[in-house]
C-alpha atoms as a PDB file:
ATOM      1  CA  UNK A   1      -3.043   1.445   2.816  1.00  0.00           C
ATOM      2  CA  UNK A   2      -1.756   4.842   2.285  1.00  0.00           C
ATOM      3  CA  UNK A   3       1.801   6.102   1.948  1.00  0.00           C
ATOM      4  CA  UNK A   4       2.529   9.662   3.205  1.00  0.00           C
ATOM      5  CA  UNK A   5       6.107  11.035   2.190  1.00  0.00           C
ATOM      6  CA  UNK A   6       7.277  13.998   4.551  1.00  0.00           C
ATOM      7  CA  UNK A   7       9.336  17.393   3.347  1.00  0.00           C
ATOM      8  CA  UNK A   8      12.067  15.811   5.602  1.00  0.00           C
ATOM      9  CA  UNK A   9      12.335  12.786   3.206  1.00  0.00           C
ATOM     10  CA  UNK A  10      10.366  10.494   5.182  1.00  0.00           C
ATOM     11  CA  UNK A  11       8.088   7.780   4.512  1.00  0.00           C
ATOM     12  CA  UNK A  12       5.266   7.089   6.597  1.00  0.00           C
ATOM     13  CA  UNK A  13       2.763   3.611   5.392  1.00  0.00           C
ATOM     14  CA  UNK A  14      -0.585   3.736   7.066  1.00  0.00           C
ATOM     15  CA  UNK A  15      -1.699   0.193   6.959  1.00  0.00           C
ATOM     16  CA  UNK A  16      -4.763  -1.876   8.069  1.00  0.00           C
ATOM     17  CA  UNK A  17      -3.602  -4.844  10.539  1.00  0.00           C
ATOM     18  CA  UNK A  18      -5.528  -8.018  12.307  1.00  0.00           C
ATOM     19  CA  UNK A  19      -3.474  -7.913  15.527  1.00  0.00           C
ATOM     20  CA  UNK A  20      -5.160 -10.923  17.311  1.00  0.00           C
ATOM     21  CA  UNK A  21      -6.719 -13.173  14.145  1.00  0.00           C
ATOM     22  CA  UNK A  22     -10.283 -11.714  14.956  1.00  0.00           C
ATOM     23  CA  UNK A  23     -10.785 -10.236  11.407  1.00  0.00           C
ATOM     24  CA  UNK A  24     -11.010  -6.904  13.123  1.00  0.00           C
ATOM     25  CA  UNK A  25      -9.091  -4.432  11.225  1.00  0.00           C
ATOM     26  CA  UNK A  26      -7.041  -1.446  13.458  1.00  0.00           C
ATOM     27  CA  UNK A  27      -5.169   1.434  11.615  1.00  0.00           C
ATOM     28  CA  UNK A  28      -1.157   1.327  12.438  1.00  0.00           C
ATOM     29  CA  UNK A  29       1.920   3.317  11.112  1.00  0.00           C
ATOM     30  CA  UNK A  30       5.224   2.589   9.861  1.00  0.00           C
ATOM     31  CA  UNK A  31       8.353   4.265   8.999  1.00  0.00           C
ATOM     32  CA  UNK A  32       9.601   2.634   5.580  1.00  0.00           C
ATOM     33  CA  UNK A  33      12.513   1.645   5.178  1.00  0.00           C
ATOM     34  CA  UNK A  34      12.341  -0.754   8.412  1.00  0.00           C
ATOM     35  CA  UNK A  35      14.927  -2.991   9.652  1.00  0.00           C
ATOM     36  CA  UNK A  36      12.921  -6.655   9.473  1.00  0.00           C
ATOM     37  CA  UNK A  37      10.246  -5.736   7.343  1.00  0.00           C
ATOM     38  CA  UNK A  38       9.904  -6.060   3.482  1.00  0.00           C
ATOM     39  CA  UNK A  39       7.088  -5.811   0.593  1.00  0.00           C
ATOM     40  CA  UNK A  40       5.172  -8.804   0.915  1.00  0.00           C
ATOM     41  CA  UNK A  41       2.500  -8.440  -1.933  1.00  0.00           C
ATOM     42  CA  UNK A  42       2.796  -5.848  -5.113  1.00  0.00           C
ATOM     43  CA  UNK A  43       0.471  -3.413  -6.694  1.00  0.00           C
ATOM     44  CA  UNK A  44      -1.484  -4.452  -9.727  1.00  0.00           C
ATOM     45  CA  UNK A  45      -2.056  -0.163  -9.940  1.00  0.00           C
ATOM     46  CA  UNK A  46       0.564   2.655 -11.045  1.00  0.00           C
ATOM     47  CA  UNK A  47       0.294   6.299  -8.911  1.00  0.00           C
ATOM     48  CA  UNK A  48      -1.689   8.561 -10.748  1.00  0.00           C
ATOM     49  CA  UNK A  49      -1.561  12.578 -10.973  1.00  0.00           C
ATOM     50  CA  UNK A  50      -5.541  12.668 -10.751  1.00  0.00           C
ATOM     51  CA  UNK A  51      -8.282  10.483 -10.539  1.00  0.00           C
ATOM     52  CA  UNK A  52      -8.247   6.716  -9.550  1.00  0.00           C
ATOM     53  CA  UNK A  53      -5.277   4.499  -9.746  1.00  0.00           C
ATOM     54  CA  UNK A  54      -4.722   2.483 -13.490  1.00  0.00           C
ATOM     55  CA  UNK A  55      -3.564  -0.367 -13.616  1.00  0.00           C
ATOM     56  CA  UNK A  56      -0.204  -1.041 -15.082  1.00  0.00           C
ATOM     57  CA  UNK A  57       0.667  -1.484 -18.376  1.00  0.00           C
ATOM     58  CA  UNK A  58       0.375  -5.683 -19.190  1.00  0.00           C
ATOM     59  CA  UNK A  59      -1.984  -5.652 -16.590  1.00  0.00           C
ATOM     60  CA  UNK A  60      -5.751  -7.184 -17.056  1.00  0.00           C
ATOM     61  CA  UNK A  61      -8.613  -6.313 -14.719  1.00  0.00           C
ATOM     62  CA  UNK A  62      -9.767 -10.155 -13.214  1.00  0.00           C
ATOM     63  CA  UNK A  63     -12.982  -9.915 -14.981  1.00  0.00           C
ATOM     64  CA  UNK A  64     -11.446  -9.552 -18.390  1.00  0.00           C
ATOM     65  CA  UNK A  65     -11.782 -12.179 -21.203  1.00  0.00           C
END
C-alpha cells in the first residue's frame, strides 16, 4: 500500500486487491476520504523522515520474547 498526498490537498491510497478470490493481486487507486469505505486494519509502523518504517512506541516485533 502506498499513500500519495497531492499539492491540491488530496489523498490518493494505492492498494493491492484480490478482485475475484484467485489470490492474484492487481494494483487499484482510491481517493481517501470515500463515502462507504473505512480503515479496516491499523499500522503496527509510525511514518518515518528516512529509512524504514519503526514501529510504534509499545509496540513489539512478533518474534520478540
Amino acid at each position: 500500500m502506498a499513500r500519495h498526498d497531492w499539492a491540491d490537498g488530496r489523498v490518493i491510497y494505492k492498494v493491492a486487491v484480490d478482485l475475484d478470490g484467485s489470490t492474484s493481486t492487481v494494483s487499484r487507486f482510491y481517493p481517501w476520504p470515500q463515502q462507504g469505505l473505512r480503515r479496516a486494519h491499523g499500522s503496527g509502523s509510525e511514518p518515518s523522515a528516512s529509512g524504514p518504517p519503526t514501529l510504534a512506541a509499545g509496540r513489539r516485533s512478533v518474534d520478540s520474547a
